[in-house]
PDB file of N, CA and C in Angstrom:
ATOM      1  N   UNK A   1      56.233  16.139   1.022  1.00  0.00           N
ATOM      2  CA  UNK A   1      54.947  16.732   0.717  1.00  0.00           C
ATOM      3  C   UNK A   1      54.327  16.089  -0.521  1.00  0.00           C
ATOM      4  N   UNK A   2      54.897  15.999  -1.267  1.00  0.00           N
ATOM      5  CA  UNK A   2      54.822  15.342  -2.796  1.00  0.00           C
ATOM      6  C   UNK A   2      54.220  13.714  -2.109  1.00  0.00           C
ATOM      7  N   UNK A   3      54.786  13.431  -2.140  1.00  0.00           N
ATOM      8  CA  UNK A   3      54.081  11.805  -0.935  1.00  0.00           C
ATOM      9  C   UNK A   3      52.767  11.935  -0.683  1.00  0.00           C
ATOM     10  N   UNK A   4      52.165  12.600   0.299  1.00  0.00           N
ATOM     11  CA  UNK A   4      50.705  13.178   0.957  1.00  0.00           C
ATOM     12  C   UNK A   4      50.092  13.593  -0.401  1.00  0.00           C
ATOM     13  N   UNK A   5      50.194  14.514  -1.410  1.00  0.00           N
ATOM     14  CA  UNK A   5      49.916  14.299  -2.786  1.00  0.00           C
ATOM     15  C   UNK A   5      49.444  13.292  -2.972  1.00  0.00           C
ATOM     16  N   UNK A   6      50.272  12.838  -3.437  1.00  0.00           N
ATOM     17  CA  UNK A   6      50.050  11.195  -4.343  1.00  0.00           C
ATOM     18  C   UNK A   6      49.446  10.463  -3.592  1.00  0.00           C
ATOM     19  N   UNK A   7      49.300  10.216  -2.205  1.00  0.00           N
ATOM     20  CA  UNK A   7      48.468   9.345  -1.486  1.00  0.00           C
ATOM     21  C   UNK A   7      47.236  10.267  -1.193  1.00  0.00           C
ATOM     22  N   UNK A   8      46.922  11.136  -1.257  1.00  0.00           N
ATOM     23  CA  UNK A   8      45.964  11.714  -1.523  1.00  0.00           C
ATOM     24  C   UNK A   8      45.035  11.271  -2.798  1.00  0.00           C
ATOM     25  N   UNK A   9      45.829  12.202  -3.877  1.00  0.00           N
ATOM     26  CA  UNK A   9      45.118  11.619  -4.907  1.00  0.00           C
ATOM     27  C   UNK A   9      44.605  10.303  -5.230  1.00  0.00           C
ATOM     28  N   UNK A  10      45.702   9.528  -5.044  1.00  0.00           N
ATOM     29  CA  UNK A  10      45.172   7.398  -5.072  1.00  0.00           C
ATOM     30  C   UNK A  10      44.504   7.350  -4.614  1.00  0.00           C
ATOM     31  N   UNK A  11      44.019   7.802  -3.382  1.00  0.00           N
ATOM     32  CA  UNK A  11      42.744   7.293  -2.415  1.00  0.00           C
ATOM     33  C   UNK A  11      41.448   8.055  -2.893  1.00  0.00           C
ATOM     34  N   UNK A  12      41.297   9.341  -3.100  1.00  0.00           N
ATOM     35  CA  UNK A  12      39.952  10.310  -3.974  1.00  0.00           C
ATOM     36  C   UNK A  12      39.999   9.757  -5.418  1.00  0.00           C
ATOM     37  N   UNK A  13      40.921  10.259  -6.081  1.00  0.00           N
ATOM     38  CA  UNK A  13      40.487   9.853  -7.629  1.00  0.00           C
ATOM     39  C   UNK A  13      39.272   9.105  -8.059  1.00  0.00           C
ATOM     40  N   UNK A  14      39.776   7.405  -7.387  1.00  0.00           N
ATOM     41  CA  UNK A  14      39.040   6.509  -7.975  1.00  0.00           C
ATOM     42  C   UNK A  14      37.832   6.214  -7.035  1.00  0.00           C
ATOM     43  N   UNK A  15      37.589   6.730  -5.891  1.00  0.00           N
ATOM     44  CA  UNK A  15      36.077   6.752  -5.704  1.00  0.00           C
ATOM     45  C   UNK A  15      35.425   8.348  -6.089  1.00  0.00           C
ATOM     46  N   UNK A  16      35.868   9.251  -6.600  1.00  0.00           N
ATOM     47  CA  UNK A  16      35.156  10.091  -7.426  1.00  0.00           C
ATOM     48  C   UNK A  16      35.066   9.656  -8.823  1.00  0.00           C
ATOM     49  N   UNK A  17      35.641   8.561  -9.582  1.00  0.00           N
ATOM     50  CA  UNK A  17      35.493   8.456 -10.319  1.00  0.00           C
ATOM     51  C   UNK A  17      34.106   7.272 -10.376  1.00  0.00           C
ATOM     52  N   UNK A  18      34.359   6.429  -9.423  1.00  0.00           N
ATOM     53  CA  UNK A  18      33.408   5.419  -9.407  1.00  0.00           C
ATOM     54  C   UNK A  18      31.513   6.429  -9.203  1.00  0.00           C
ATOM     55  N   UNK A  19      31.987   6.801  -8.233  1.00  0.00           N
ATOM     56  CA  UNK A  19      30.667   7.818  -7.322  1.00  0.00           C
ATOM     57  C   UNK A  19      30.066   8.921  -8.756  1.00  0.00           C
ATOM     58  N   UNK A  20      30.750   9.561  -9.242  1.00  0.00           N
ATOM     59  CA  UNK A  20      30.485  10.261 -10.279  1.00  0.00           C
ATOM     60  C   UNK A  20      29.883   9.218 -11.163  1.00  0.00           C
ATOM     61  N   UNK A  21      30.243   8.276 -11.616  1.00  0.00           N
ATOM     62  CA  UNK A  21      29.946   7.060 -12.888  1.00  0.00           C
ATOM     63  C   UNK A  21      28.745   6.429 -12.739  1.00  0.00           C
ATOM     64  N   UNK A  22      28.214   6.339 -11.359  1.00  0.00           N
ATOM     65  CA  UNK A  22      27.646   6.109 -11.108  1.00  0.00           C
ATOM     66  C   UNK A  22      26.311   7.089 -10.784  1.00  0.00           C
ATOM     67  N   UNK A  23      26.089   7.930 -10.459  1.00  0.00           N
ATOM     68  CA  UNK A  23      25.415   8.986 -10.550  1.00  0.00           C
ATOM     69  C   UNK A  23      24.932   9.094 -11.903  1.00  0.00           C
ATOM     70  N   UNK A  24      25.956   9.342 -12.529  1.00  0.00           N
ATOM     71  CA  UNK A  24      25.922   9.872 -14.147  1.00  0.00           C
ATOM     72  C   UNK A  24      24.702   8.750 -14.754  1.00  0.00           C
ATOM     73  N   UNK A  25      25.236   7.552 -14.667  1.00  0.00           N
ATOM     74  CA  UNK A  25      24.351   6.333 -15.424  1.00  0.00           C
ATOM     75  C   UNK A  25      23.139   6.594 -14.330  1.00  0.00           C
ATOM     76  N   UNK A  26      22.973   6.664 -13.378  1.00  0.00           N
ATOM     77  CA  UNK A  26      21.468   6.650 -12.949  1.00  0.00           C
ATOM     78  C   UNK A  26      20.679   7.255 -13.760  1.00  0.00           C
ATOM     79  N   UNK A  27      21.190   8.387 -13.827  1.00  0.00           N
ATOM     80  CA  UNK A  27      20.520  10.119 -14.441  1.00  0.00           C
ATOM     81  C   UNK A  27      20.336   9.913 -15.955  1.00  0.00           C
ATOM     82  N   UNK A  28      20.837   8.905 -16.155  1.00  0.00           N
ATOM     83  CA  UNK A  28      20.818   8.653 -17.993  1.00  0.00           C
ATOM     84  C   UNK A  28      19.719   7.452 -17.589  1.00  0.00           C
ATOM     85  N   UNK A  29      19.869   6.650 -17.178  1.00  0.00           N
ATOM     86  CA  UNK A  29      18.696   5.152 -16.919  1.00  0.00           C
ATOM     87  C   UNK A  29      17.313   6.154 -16.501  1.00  0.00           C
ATOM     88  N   UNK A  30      17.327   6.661 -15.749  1.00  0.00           N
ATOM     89  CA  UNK A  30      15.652   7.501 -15.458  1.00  0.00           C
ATOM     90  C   UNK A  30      15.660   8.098 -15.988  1.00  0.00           C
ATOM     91  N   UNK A  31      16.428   8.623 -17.430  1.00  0.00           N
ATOM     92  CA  UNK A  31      15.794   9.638 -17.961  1.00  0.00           C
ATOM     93  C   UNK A  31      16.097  11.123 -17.429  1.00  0.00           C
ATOM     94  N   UNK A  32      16.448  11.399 -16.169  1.00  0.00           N
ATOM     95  CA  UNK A  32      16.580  12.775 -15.673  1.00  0.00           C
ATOM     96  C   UNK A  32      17.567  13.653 -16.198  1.00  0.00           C
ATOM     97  N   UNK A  33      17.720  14.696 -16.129  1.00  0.00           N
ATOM     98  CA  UNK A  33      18.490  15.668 -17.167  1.00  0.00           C
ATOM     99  C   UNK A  33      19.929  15.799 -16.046  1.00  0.00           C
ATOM    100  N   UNK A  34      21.123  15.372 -16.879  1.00  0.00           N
ATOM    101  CA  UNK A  34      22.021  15.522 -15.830  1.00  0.00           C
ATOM    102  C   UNK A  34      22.387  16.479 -15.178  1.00  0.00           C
ATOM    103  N   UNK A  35      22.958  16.629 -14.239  1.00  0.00           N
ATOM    104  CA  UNK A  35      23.219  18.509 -13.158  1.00  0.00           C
ATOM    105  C   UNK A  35      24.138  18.677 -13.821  1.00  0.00           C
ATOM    106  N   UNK A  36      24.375  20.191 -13.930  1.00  0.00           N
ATOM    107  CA  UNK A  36      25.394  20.736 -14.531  1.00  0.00           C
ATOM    108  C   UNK A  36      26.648  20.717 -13.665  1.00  0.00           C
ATOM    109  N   UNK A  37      26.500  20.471 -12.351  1.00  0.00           N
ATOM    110  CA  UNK A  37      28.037  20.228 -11.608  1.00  0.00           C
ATOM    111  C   UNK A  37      28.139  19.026 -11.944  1.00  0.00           C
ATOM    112  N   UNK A  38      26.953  17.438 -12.247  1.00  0.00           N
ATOM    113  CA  UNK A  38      27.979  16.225 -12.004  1.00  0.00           C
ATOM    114  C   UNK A  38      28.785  16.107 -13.477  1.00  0.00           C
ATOM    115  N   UNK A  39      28.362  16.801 -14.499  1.00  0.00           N
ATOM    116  CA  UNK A  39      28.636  16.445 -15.531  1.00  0.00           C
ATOM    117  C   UNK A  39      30.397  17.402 -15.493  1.00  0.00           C
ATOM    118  N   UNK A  40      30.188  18.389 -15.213  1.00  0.00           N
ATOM    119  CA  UNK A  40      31.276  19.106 -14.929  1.00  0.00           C
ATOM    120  C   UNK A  40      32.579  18.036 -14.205  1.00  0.00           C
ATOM    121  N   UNK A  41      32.344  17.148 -12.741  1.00  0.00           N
ATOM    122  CA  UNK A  41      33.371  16.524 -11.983  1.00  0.00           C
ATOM    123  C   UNK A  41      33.635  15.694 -13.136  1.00  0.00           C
ATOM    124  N   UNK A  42      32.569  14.673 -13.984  1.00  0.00           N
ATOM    125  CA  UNK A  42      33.008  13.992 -14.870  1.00  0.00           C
ATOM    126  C   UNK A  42      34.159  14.795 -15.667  1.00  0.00           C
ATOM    127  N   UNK A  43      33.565  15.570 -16.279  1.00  0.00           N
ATOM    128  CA  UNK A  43      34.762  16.295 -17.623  1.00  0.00           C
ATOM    129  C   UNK A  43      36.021  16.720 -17.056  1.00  0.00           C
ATOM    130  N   UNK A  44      36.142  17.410 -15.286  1.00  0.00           N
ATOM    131  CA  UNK A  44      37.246  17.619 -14.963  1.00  0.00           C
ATOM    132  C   UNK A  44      38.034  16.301 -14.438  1.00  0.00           C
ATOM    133  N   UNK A  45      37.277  15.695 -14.053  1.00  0.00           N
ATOM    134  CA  UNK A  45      38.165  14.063 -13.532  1.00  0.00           C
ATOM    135  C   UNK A  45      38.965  13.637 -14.911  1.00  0.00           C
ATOM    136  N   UNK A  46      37.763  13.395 -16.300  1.00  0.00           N
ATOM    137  CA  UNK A  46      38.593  12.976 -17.548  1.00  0.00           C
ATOM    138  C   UNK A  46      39.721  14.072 -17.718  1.00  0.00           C
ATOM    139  N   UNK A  47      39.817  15.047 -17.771  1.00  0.00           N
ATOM    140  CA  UNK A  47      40.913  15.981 -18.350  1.00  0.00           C
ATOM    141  C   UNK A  47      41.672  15.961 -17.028  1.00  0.00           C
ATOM    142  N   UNK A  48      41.752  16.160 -15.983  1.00  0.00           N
ATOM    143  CA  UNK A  48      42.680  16.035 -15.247  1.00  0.00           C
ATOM    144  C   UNK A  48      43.951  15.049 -15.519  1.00  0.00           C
ATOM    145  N   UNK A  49      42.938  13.245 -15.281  1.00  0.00           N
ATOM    146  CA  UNK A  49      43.309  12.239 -15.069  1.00  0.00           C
ATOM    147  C   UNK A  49      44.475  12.077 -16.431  1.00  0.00           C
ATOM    148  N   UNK A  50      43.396  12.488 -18.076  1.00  0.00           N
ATOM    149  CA  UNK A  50      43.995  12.128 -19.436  1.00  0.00           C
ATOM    150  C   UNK A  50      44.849  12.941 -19.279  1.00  0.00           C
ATOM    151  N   UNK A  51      45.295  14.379 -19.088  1.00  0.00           N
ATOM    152  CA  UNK A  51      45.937  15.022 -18.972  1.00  0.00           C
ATOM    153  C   UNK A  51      47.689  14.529 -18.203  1.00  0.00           C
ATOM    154  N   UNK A  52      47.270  14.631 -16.753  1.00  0.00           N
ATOM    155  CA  UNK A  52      48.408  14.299 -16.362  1.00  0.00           C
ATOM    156  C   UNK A  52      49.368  12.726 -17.003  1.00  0.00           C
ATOM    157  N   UNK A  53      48.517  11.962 -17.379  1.00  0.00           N
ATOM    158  CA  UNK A  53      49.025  10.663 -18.183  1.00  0.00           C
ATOM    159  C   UNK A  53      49.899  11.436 -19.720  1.00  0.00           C
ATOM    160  N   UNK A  54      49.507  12.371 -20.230  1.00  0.00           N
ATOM    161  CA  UNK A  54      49.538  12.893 -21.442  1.00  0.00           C
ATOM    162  C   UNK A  54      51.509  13.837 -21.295  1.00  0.00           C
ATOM    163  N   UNK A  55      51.076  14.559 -19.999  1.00  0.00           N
ATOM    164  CA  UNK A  55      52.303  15.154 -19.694  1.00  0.00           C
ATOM    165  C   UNK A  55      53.041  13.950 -19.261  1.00  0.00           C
ATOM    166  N   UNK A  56      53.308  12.940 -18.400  1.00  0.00           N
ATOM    167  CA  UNK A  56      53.832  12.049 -18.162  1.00  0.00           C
ATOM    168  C   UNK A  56      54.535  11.327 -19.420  1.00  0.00           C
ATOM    169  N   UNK A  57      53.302  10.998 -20.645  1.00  0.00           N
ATOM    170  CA  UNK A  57      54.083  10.449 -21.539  1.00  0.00           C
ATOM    171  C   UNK A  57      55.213  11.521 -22.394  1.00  0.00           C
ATOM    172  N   UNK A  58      54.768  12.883 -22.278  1.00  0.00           N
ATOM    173  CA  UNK A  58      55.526  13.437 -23.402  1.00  0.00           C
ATOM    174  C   UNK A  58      57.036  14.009 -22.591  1.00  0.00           C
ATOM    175  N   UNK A  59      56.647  13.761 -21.199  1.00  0.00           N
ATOM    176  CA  UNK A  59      58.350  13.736 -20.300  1.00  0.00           C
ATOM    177  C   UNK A  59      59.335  12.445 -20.664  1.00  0.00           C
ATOM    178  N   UNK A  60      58.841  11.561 -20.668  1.00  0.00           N
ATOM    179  CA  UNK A  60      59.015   9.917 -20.756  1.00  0.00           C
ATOM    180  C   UNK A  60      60.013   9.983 -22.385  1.00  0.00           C
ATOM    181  N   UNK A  61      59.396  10.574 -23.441  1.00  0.00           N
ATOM    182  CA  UNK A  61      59.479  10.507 -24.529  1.00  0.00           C
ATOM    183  C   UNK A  61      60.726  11.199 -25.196  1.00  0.00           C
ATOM    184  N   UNK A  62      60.739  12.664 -24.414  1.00  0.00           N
ATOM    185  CA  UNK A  62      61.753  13.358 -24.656  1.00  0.00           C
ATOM    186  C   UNK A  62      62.957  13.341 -23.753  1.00  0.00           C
ATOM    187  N   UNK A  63      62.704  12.672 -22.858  1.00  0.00           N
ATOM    188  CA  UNK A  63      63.704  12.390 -22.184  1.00  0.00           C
ATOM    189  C   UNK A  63      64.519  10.776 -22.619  1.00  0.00           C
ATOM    190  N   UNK A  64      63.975  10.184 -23.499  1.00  0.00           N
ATOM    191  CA  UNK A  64      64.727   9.095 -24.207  1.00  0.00           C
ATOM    192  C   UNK A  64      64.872   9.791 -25.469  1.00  0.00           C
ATOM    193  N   UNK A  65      64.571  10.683 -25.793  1.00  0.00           N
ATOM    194  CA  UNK A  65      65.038  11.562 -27.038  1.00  0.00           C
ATOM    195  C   UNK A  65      66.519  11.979 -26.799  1.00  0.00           C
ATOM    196  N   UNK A  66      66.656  12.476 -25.790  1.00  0.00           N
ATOM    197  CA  UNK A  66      67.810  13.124 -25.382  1.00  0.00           C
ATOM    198  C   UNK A  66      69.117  12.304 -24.960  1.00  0.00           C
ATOM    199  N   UNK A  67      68.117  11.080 -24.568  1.00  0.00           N
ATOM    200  CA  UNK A  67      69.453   9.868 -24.070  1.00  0.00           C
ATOM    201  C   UNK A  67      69.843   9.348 -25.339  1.00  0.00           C
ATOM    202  N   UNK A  68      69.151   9.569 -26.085  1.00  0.00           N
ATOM    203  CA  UNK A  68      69.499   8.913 -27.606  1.00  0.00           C
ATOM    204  C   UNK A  68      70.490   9.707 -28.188  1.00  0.00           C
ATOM    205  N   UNK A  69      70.523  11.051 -28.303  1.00  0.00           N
ATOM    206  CA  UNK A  69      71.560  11.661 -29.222  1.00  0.00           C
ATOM    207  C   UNK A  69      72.781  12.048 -28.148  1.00  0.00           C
ATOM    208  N   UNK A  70      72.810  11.671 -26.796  1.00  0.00           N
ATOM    209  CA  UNK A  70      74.137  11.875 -26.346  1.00  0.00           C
ATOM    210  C   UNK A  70      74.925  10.703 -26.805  1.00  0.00           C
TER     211      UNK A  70
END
């Protein structure tokens, strides 16, 4: 199940990230006031994305913490 996950996510992520980025800079180039949902996918894509990298590193970290003092 974890599999279908992760190939899930790889395949959405980065064209919501592109599709959102793109939106976003239009709406800033004309001048138009951005929507309050695209700005929202932006902020949840960044905190998702920074996030899970963030838990990843601090597993990574303490788990060579631990290999260290055995």
């Amino acid at each position: 199940m974890n599999g279908w996950i992760d190939l899930i996510k790889a395949a959405v992520r980065p064209f919501l990230i592109v599709w959102g980025a793109v939106l976003y800079s239009i709406c800033l180039i004309k001048g138009i006031a951005v929507p309050d949902i695209l700005a929202g996918l932006i902020a949840a894509i960044a905190v998702e994305y920074f996030g899970e990298r963030a838990v990843l590193r601090i597993k990574e970290s303490s788990d060579n913490n631990t290999k260290g003092e055995s």
